[in-house]
Each structure stands twice: as C-alpha cells, then as structure tokens.
N, C-alpha and C. Protein backbone atom coordinates (compact mmCIF):
# COMPACT_ATOMS: atom_id res chain seq x y z
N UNK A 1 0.82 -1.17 0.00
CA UNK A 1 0.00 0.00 0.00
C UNK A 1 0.87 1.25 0.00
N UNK A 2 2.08 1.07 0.58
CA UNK A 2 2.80 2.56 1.19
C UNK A 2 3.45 2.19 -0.31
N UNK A 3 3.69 1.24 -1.62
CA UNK A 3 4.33 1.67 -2.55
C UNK A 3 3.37 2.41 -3.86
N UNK A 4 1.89 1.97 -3.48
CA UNK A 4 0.94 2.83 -4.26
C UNK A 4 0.55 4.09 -4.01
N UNK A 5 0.76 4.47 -2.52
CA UNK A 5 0.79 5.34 -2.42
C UNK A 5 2.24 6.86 -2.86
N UNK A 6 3.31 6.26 -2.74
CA UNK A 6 4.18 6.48 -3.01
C UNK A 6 4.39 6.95 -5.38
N UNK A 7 3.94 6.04 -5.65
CA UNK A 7 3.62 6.31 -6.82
C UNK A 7 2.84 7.14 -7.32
N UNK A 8 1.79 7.28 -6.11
CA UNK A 8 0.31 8.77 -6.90
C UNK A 8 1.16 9.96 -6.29
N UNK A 9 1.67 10.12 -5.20
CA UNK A 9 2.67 11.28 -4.83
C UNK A 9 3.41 11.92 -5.94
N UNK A 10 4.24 10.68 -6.26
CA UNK A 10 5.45 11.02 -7.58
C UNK A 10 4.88 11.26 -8.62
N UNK A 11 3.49 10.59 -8.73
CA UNK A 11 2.68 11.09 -10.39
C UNK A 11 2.37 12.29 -10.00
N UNK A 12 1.49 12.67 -8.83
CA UNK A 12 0.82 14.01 -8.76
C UNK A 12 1.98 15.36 -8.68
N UNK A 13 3.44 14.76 -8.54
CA UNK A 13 4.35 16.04 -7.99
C UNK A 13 4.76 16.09 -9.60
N UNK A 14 4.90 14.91 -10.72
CA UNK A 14 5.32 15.01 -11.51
C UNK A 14 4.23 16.10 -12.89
N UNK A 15 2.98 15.61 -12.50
CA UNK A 15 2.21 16.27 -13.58
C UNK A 15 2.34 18.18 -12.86
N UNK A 16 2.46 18.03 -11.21
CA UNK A 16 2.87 19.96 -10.88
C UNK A 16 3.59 20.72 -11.89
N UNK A 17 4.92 19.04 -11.50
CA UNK A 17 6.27 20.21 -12.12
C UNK A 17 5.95 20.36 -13.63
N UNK A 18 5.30 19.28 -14.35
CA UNK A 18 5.08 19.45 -16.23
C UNK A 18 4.45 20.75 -16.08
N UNK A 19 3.41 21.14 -15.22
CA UNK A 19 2.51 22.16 -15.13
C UNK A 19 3.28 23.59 -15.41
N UNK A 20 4.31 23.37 -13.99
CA UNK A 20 5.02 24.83 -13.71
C UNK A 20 5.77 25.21 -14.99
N UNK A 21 6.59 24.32 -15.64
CA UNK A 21 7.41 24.16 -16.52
C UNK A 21 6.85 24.53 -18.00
N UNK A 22 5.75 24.23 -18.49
CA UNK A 22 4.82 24.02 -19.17
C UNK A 22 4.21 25.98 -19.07
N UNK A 23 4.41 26.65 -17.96
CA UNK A 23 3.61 27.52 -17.54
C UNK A 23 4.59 28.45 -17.57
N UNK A 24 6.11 28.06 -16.92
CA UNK A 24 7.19 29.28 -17.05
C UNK A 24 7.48 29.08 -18.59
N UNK A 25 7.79 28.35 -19.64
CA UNK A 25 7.90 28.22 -20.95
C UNK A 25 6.62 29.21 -21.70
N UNK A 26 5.49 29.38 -21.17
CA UNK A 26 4.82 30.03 -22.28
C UNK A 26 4.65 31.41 -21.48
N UNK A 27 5.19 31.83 -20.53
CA UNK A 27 5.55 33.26 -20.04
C UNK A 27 6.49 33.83 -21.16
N UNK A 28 7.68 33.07 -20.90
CA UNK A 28 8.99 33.35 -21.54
C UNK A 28 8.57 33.89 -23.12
N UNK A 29 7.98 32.89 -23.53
CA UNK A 29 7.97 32.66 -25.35
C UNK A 29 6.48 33.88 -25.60
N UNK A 30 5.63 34.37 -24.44
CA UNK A 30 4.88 35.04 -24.93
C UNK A 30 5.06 35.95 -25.55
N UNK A 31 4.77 36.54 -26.81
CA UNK A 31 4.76 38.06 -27.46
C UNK A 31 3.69 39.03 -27.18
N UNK A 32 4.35 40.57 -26.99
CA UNK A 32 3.67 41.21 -26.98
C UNK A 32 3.84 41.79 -28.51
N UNK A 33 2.86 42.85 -28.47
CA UNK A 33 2.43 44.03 -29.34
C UNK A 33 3.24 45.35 -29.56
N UNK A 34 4.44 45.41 -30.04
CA UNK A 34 5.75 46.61 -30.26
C UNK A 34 4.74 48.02 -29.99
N UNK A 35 5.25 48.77 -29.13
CA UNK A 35 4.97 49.91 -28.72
C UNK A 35 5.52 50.97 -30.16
N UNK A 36 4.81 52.10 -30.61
CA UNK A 36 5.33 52.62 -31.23
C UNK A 36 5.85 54.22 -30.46
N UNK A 37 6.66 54.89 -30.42
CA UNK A 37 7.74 55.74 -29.57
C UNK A 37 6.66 56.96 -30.27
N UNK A 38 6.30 57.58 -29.07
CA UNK A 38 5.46 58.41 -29.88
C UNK A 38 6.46 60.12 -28.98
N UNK A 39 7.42 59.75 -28.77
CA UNK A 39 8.53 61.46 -28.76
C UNK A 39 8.66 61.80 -29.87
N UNK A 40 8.52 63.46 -30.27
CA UNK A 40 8.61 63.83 -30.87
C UNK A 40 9.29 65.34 -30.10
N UNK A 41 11.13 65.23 -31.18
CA UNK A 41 11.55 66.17 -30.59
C UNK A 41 11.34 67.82 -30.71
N UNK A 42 11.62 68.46 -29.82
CA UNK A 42 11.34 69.91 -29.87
C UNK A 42 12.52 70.69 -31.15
N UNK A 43 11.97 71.36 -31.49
CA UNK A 43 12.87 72.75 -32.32
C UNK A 43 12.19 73.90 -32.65
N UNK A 44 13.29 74.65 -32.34
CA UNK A 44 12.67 76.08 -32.65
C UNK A 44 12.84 76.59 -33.77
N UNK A 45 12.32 77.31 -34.72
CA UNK A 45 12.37 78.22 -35.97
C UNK A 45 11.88 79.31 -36.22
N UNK A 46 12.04 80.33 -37.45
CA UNK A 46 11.04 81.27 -37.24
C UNK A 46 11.57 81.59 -38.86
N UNK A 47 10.45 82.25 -38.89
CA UNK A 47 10.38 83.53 -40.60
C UNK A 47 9.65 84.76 -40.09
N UNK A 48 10.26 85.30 -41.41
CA UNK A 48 10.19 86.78 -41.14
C UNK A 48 9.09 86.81 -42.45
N UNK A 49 7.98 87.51 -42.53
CA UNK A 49 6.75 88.05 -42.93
C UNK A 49 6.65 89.58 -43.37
N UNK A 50 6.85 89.43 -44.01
CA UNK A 50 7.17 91.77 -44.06
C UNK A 50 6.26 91.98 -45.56
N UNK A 51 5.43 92.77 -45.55
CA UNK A 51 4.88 94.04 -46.33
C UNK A 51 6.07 94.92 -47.13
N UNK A 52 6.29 94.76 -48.20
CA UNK A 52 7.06 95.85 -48.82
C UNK A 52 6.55 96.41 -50.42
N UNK A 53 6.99 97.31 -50.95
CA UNK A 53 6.20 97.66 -52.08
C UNK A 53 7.33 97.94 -52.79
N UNK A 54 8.81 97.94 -52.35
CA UNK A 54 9.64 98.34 -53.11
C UNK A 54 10.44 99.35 -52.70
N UNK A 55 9.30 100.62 -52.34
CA UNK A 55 10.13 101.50 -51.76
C UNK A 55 9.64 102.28 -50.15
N UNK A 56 8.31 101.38 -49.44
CA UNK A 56 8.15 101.33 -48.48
C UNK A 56 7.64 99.98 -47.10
N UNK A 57 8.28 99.31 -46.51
CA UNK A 57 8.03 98.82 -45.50
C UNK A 57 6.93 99.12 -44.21
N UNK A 58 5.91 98.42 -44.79
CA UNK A 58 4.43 98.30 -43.62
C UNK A 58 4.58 97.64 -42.49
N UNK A 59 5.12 96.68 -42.79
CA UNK A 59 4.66 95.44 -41.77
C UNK A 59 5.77 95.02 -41.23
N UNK A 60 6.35 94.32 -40.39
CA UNK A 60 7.10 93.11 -40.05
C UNK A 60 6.43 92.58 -39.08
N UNK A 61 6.68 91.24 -39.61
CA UNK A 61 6.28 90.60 -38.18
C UNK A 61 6.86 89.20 -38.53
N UNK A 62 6.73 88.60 -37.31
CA UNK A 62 7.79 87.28 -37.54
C UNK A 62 6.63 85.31 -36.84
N UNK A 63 6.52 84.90 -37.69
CA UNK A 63 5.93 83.81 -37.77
C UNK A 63 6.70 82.76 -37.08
N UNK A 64 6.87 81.85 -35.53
CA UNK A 64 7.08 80.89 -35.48
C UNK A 64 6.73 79.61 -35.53
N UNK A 65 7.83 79.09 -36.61
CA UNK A 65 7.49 77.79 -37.22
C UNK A 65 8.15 76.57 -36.44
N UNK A 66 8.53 76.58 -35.77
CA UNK A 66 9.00 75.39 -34.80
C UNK A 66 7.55 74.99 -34.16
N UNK A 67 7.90 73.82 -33.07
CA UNK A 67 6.75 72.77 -32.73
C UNK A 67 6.56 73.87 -30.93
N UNK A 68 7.52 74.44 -30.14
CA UNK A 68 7.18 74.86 -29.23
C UNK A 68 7.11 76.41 -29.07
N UNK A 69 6.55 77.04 -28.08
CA UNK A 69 7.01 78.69 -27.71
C UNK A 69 7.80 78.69 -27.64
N UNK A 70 8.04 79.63 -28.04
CA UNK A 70 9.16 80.46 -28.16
C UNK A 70 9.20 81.87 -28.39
N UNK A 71 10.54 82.59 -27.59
CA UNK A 71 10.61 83.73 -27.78
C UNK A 71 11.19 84.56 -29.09
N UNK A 72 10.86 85.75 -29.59
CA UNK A 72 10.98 86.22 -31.12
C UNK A 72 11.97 87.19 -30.97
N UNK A 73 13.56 87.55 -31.40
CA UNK A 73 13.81 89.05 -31.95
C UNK A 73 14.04 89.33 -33.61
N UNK A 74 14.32 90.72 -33.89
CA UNK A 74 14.24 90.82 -35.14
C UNK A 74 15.88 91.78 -34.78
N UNK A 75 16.67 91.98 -36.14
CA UNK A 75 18.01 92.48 -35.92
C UNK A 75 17.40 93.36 -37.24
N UNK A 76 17.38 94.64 -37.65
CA UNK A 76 17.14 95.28 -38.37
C UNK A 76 18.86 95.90 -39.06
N UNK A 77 18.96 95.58 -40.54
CA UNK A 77 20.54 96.18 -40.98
C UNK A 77 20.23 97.38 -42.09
N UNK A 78 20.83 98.29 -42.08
CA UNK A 78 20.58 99.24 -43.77
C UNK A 78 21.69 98.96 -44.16
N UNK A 79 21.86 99.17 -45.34
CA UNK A 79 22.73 99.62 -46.56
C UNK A 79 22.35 99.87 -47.67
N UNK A 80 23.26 100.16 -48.45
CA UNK A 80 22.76 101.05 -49.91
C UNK A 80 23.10 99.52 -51.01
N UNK A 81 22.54 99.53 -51.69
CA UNK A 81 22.67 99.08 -53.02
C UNK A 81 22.80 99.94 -54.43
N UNK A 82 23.26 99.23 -55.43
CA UNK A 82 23.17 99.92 -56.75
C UNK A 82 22.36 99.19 -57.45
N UNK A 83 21.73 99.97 -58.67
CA UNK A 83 20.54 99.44 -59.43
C UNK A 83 20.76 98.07 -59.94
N UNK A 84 22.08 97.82 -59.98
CA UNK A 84 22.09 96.20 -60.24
C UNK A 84 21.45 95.18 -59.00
N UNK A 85 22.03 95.92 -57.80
CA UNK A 85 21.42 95.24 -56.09
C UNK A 85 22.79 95.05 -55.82
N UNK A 86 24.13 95.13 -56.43
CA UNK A 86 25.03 95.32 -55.72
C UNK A 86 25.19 96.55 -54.36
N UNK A 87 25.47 95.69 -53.05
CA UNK A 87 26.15 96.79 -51.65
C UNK A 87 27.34 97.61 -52.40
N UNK A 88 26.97 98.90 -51.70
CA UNK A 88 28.01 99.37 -52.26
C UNK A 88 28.79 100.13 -50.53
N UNK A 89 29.52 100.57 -50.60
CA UNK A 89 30.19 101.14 -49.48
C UNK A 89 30.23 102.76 -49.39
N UNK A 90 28.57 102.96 -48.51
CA UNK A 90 28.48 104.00 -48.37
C UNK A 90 27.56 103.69 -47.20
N UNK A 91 28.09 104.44 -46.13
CA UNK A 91 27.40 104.22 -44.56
C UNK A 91 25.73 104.61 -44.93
N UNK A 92 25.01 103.82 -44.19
CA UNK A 92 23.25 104.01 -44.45
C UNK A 92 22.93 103.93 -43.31
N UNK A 93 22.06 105.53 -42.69
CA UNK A 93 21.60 105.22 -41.39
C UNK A 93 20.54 104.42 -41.38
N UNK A 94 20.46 104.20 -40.21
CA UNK A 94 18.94 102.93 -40.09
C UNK A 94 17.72 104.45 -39.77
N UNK A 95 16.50 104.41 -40.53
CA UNK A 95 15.60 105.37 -39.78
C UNK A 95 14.95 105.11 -38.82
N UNK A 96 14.56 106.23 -38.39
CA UNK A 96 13.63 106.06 -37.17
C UNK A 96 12.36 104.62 -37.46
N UNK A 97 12.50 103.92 -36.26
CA UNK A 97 11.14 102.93 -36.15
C UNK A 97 10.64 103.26 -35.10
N UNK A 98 9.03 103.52 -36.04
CA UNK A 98 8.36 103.25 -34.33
C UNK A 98 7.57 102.30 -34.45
N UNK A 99 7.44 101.74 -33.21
CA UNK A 99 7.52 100.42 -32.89
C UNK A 99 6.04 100.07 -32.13
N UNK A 100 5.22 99.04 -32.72
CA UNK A 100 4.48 98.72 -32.75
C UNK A 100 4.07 98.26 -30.79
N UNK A 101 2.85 98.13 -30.15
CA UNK A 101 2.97 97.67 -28.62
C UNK A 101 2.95 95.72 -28.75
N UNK A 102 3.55 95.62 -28.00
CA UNK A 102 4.13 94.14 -28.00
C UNK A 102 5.88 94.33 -28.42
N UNK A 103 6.46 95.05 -28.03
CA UNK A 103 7.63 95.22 -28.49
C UNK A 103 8.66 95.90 -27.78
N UNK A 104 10.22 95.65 -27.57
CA UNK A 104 10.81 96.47 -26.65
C UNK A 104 11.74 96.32 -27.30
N UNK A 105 12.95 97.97 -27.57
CA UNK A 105 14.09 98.10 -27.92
C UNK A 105 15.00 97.67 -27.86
N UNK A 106 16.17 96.95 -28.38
CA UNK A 106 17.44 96.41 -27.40
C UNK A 106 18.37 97.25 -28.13
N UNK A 107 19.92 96.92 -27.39
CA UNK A 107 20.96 97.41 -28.20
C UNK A 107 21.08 97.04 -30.22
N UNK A 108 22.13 97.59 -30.53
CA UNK A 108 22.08 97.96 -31.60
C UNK A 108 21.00 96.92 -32.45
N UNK A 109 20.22 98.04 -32.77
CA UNK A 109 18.72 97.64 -34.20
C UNK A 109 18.60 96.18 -33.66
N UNK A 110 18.44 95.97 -32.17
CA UNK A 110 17.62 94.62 -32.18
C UNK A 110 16.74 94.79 -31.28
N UNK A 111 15.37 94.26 -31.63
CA UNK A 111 13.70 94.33 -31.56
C UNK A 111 13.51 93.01 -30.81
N UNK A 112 12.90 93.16 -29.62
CA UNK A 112 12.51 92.01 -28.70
C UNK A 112 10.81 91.87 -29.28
N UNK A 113 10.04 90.94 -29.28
CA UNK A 113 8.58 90.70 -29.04
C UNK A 113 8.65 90.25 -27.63
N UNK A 114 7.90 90.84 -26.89
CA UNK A 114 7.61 90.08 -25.23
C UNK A 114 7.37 89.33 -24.94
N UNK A 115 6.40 88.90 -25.78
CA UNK A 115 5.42 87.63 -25.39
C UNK A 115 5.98 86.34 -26.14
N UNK A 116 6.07 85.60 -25.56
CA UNK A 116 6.29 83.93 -26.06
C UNK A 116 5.15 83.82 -27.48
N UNK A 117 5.72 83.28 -28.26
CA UNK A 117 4.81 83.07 -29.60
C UNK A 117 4.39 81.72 -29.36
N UNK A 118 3.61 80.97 -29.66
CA UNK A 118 2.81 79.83 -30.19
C UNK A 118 3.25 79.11 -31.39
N UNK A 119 3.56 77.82 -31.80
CA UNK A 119 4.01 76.99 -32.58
C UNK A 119 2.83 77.71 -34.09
N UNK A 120 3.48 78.23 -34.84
CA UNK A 120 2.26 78.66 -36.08
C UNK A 120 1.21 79.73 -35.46
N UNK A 121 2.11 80.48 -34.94
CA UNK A 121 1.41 81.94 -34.52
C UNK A 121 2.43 82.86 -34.89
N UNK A 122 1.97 84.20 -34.98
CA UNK A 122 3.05 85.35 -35.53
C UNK A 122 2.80 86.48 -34.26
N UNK A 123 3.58 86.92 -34.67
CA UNK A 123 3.92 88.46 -33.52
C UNK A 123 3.20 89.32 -34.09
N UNK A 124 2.68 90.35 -33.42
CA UNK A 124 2.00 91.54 -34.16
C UNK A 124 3.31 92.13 -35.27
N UNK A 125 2.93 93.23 -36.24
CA UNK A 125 3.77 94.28 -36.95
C UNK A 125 4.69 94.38 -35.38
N UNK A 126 5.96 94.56 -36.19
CA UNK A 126 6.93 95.34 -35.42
C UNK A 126 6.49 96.99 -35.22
N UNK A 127 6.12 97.38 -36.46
CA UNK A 127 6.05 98.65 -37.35
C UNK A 127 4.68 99.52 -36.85
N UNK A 128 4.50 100.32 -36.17
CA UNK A 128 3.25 101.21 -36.29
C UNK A 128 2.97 102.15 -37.41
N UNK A 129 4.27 102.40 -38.09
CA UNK A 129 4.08 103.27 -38.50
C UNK A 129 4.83 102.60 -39.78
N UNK A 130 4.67 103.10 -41.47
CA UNK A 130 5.57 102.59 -42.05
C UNK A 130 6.93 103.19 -42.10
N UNK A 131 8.25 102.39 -42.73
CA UNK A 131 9.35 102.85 -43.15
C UNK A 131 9.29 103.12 -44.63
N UNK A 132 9.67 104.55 -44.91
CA UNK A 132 10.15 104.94 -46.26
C UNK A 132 11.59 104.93 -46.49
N UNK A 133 11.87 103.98 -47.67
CA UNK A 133 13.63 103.80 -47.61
C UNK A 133 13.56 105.30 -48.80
N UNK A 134 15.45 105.18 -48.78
CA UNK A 134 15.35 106.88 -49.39
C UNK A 134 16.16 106.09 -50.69
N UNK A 135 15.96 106.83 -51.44
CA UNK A 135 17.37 107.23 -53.07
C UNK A 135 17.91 108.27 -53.46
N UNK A 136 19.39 107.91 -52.90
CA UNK A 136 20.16 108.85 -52.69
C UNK A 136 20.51 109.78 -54.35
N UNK A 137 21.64 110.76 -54.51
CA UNK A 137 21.80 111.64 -55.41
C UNK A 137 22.22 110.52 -56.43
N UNK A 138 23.05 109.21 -56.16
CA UNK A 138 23.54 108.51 -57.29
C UNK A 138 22.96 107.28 -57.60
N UNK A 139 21.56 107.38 -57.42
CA UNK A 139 20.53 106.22 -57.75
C UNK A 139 20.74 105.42 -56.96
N UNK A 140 21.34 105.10 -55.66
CA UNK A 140 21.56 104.48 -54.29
C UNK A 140 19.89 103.86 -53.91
N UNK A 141 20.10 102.79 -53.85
CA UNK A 141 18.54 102.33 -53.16
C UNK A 141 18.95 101.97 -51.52
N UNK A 142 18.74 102.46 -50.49
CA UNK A 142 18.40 101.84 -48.78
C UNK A 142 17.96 100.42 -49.08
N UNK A 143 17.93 99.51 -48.20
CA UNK A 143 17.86 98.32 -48.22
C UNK A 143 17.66 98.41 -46.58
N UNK A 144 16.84 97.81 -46.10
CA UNK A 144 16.89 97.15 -44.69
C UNK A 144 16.27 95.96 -44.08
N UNK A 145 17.15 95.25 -44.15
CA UNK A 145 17.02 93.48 -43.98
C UNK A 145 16.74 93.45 -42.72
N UNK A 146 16.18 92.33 -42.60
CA UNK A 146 15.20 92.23 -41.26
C UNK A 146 15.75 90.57 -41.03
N UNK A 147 16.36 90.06 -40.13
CA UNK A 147 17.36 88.92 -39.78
C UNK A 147 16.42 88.48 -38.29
N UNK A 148 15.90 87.21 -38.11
CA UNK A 148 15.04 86.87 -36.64
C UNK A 148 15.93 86.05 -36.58
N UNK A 149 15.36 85.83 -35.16
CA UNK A 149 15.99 84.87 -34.43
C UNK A 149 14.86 84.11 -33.50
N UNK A 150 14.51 83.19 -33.12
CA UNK A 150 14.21 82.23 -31.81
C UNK A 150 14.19 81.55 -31.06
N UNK A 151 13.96 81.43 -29.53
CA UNK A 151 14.66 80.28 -28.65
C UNK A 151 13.43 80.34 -27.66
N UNK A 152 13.62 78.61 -27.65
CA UNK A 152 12.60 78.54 -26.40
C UNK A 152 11.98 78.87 -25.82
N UNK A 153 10.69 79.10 -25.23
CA UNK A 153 10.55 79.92 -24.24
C UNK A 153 10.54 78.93 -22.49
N UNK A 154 10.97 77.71 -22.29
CA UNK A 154 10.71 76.89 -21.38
C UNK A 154 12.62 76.16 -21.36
N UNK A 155 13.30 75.91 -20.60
CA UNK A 155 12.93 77.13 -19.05
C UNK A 155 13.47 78.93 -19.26
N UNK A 156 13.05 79.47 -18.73
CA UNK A 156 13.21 81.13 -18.85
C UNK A 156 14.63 81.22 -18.73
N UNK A 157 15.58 80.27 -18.55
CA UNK A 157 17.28 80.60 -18.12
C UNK A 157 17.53 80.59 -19.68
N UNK A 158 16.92 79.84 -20.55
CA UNK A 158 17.10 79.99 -21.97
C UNK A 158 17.71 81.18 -22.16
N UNK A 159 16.13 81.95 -22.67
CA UNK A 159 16.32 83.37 -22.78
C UNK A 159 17.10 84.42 -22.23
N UNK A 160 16.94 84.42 -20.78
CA UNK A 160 17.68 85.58 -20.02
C UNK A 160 19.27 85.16 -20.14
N UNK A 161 20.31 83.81 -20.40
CA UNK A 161 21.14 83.48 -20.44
C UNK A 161 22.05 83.93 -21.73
N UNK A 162 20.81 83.67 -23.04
CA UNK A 162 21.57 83.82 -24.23
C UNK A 162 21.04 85.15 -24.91
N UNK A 163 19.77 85.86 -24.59
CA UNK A 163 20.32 86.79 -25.06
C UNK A 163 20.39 88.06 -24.26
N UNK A 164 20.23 87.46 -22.97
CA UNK A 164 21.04 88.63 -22.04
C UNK A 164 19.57 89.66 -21.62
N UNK A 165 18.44 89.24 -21.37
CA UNK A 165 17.49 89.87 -21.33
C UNK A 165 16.43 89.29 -19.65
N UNK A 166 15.76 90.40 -19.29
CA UNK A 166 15.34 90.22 -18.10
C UNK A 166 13.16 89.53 -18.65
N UNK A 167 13.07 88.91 -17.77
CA UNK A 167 11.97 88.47 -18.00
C UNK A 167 11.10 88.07 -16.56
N UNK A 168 9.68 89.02 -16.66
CA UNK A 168 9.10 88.96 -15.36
C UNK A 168 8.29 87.85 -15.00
N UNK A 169 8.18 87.89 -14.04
CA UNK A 169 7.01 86.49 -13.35
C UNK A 169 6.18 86.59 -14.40
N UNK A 170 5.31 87.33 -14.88
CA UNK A 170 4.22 86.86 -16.15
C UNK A 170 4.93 86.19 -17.65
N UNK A 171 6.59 85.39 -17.59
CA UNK A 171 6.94 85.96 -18.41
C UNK A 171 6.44 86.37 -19.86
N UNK A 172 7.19 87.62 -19.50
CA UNK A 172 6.91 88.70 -20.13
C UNK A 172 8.49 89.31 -20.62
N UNK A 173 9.30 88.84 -21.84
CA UNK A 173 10.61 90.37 -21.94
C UNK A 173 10.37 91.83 -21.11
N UNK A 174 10.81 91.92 -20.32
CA UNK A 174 10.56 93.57 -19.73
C UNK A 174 12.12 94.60 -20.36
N UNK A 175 13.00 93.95 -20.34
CA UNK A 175 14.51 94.89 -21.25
C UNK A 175 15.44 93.76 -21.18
N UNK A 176 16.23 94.55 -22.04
CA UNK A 176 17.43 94.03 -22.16
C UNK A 176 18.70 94.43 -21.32
C-alpha cells in the first residue's frame, strides 16, 4: 500500500512540475504588441513676414514655425545698393522705427517681441508706422534686412542666459 501510495505522490508532484514548466515556458515565449515611440523632438524656428512695395516697409512681423514657444527678436541692418542690387560702401543710417505695442528696444537695431509666440502663430507688426527707404543723389537704393531669431521659451534661463534679457514672473521680456 505505502508503494501505491508512493507512486500517486510522484505522479501528482510530476504532472505539478510538467505544469510549472509548461507555464514558465509560455511566459517566456509570450509576445507582446511593439509599442510605437510616440517622442517627438522639440525645435525652434522662425520667418520673417514683411509688407514691402519696393520702396516702403508696412509690416514686419515674424511667424514661429518650430513645434514649441518660443521667444521672437528681429536684428534690423541698412545699406545702400546699386541698381544692379550690388552693396556698395556708403554708410546708411537705419531710420527712425516706431515700434508697434508688444515690443521692446534692445541694443544695436535689435527688436525684442515680449510675449512667447505659439508653434504657427506670428507676432503683431513690429512697425506702427511705415518705413520709407530713401534714393540717394547717385541712384543708391536703402535696403533694410530684417534677420530673426528664436529660442525657447521653457525654461526662462534659456532666454535671459543667451540673449542677455530680463523676464518677469508673467513671463513677459521687460529689457534688455
């Protein structure tokens, strides 16, 4: 009796272990369903948008085309050209701008927007008022290129780090 019993023991421990074995094998070999990586990295960009007719400047304003906010400046340059569009080397002052609200002065001809832009949002006109370029005595045409720039607006050490500018609790550019 104690060897029949002995035999249903060893059968019943033997069909466990087929069980466990049987059970860690189709853990192992199970497949899942590939996750697809849904990061998508950040970058910033921007264009410049301007109104011109040739020989007067309405508008600027600057469109960011990157995926996050970000903050906007504009670097305003003159020079003269000749009727071909060759620069020629004759100093061109920059004229007076006045400057549209949403906007603050910095050192040389560079234009802050305050406010953080929106991925496919634009800044108001720089411009309240338009610019008339001049032609000088030797058929000289003014030229004034309008050069942006943008960076981040998250974290605020961005900004105040690189281009050297103060920014308040709302941020908000308040100066440079």
């Amino acid at each position: 009796m104690k060897r029949k019993i002995l035999k249903i023991v060893i059968l019943i421990l033997s069909i466990i272990l087929l069980l466990l074995c049987g059970t860690a094998f189709a853990l192992m070999y199970r497949q899942t369903q590939p996750l697809n990586n849904q990061l998508e990295a950040a970058f910033v960009a921007c264009d410049v948008e301007e109104d011109f007719n040739g020989e007067t400047k309405t508008s600027i304003a600057i469109k960011n085309t990157g995926n996050i906010d970000a903050y906007l400046r504009v670097r305003l340059v003159s020079y003269w050209v000749d009727a071909d569009g060759n620069i020629v080397a004759k100093p061109s002052a920059m004229p007076e701008i006045n400057m549209a609200a949403g906007w603050i002065k910095g050192a040389n001809n560079t234009y802050y927007h305050t406010k953080p832009v929106s991925p496919a949002a634009y800044t108001g006109s720089l411009l309240s008022s338009p610019i008339n370029l001049e032609k000088d005595e030797n058929g000289y045409l003014q030229v004034i290129e309008v050069f942006a720039e943008a960076i981040q607006s998250e974290p605020r050490n961005a900004v105040t780090g690189s281009w050297g500018v103060t920014v308040d609790s709302n941020g908000n550019i308040v100066s440079q």
